[in-house]
Protein backbone atom coordinates (compact mmCIF):
# COMPACT_ATOMS: atom_id res chain seq x y z
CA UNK A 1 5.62 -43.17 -3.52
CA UNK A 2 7.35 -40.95 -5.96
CA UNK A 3 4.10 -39.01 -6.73
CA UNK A 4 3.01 -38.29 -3.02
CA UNK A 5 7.12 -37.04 -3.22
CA UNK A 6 6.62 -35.03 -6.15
CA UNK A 7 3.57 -33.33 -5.11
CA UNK A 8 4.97 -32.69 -1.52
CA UNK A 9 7.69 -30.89 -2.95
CA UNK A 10 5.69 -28.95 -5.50
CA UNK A 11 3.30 -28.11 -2.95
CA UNK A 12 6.34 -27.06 -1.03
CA UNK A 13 7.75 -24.71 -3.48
CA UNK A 14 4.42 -23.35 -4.79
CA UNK A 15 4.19 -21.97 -1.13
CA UNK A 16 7.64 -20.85 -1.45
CA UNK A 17 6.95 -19.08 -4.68
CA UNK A 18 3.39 -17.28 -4.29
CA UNK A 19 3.78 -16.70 -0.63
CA UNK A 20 3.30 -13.49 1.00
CA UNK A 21 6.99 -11.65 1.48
CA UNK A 22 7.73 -11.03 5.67
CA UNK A 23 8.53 -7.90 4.81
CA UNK A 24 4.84 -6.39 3.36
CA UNK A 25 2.70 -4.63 6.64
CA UNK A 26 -1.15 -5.61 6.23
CA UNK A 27 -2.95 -2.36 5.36
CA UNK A 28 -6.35 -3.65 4.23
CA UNK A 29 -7.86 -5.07 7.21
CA UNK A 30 -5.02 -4.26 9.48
CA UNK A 31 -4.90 -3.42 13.26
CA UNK A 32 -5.61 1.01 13.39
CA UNK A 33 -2.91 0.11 16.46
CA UNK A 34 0.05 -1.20 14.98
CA UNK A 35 1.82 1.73 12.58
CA UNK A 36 3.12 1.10 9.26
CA UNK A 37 6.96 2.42 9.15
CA UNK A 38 9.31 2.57 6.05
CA UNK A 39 13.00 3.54 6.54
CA UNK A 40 13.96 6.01 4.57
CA UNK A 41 16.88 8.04 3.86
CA UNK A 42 15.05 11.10 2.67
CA UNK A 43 13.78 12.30 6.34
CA UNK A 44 16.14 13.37 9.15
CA UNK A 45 13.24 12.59 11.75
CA UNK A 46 10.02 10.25 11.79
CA UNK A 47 7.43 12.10 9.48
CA UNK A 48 4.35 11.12 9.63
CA UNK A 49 2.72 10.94 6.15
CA UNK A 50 -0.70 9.96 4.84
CA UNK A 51 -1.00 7.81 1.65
CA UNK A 52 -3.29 7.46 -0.95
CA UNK A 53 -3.61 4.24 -3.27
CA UNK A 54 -6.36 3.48 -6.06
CA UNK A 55 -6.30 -0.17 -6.50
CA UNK A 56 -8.36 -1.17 -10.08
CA UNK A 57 -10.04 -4.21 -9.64
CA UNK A 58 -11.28 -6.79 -13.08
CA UNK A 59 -14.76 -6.83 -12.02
CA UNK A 60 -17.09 -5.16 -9.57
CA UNK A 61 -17.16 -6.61 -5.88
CA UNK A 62 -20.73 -7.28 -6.14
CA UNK A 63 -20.78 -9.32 -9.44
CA UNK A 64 -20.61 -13.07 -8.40
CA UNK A 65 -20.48 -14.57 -11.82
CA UNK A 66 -16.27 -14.26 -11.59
CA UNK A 67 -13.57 -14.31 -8.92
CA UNK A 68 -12.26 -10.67 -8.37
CA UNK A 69 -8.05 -10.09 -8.65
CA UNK A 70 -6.31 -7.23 -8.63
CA UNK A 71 -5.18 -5.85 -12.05
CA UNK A 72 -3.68 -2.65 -11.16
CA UNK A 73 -2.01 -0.34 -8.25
CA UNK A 74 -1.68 3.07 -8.73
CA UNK A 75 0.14 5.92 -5.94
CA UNK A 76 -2.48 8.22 -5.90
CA UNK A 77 -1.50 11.03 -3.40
CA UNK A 78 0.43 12.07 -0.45
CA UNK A 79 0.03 14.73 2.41
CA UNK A 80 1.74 15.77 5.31
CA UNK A 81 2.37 19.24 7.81
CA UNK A 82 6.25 20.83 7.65
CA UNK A 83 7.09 23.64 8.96
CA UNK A 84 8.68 26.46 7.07
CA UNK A 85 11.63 28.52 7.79
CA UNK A 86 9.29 30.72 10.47
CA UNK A 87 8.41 27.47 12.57
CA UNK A 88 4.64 27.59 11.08
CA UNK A 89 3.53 24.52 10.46
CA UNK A 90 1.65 24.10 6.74
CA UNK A 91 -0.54 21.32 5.30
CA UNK A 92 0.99 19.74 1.91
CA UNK A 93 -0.87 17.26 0.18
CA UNK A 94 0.35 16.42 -3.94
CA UNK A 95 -1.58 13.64 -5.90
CA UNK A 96 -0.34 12.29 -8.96
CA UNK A 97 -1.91 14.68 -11.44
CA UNK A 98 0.19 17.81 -9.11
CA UNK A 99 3.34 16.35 -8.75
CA UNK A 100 5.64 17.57 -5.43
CA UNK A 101 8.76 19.99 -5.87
CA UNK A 102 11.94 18.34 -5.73
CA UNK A 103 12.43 18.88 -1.83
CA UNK A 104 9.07 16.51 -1.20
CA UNK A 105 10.00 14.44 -4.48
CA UNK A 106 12.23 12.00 -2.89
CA UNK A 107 9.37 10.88 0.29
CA UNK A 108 6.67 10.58 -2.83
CA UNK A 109 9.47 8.01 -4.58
CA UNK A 110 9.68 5.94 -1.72
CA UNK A 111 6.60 5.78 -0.70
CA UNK A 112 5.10 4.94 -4.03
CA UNK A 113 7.46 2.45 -4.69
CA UNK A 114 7.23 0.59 -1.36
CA UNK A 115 3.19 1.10 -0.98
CA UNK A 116 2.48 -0.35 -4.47
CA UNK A 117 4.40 -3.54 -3.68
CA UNK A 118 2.99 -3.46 -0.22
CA UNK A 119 -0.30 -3.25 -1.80
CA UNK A 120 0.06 -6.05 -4.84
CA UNK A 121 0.35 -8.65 -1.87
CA UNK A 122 -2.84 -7.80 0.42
CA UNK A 123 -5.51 -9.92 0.89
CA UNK A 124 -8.37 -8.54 -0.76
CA UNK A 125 -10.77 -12.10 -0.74
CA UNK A 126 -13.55 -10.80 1.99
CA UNK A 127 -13.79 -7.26 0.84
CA UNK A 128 -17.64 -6.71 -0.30
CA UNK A 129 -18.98 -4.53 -3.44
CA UNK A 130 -21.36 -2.06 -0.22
CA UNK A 131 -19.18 -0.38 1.09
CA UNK A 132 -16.80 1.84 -1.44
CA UNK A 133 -19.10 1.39 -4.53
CA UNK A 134 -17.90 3.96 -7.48
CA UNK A 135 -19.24 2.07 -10.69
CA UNK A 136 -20.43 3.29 -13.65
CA UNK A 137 -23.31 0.55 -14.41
CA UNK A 138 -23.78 2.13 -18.58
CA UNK A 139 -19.54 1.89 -19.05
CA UNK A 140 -19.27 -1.10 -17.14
CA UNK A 141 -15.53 -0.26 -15.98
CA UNK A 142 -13.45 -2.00 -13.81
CA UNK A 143 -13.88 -0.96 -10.33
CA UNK A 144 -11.94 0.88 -8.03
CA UNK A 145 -11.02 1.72 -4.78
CA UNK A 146 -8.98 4.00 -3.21
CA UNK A 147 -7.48 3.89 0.41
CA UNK A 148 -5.89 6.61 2.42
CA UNK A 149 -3.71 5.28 5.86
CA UNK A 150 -1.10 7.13 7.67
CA UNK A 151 2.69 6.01 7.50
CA UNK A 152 5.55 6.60 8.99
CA UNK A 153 8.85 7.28 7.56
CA UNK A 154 11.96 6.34 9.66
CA UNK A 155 15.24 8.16 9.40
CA UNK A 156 17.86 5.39 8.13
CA UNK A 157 19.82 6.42 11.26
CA UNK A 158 17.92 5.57 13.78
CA UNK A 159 16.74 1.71 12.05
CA UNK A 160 19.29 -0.01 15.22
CA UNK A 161 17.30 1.82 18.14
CA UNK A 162 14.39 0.37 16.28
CA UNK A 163 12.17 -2.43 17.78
CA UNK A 164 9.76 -3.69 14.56
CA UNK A 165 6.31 -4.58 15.44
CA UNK A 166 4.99 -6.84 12.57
């Protein structure tokens, strides 16, 4: 009796533990309906950005001879339209190698902080090595992918009127 209790409970808080936070949208294999909003304090108005990530995998989708985990996340680029002080609207896009002046600096912060956590706790177990295949077969380096999805940021004032769809 006091083994079937222990391993209830341990089974209890190992799904406590390694469970996936409420908090973290689904972005691979997510509903194209459903948006993915951050509150942030940088905006003044819902900006719609798009996101790049490069997610570094320990082996190639397509090799079966080990199970695949994630081994690193990296904030690869962001883009979005402002307008400038004549009301035209321009295209801005920054990756990590061209880093954004300090007025776009603070929307690249949150956003990489939020979409690399977001990212560390997808579900990556029935993604295939056909579709996004960018190995180098002589190197044999770990494989990569990168993903690109819009996101919205939401002023920090407006988080009551609100109504979350997760």
């Amino acid at each position: 009796m006091r083994k079937l209790l222990l391993v209830f409970v341990l089974g209890l808080f190992g799904q406590c533990v390694f469970s996936r936070p409420d908090d973290i949208p689904v972005i691979i294999h997510r509903d194209w309906n459903n948006r993915v909003e951050l509150v942030s304090s940088c905006v003044k108005d819902t900006v719609r950005v798009w996101v790049g990530v490069t997610l570094r995998f320990n082996a190639a989708f397509f090799e079966r001879t080990r199970q695949v985990k994630l081994s690193s996340v990296t904030f690869s680029s962001l883009a979005l339209n402002v307008k400038d002080s004549s009301g035209k609207v321009r295209y801005l896009k920054y990756d990590r190698y061209d880093m954004p002046p300090d007025s776009v600096r603070c929307i690249w912060d949150v956003c990489a902080r939020e979409v690399v956590r977001w990212m560390w706790y997808q579900s990556y177990d029935d993604l295939s090595g056909n579709e996004y295949d960018e190995y180098d077969e002589l190197k044999r380096v770990p494989f990569d992918r990168t993903y690109y999805f819009p996101l919205y940021l939401i002023p920090a004032s407006m988080t009551q009127k609100i109504s979350w769809n997760r």
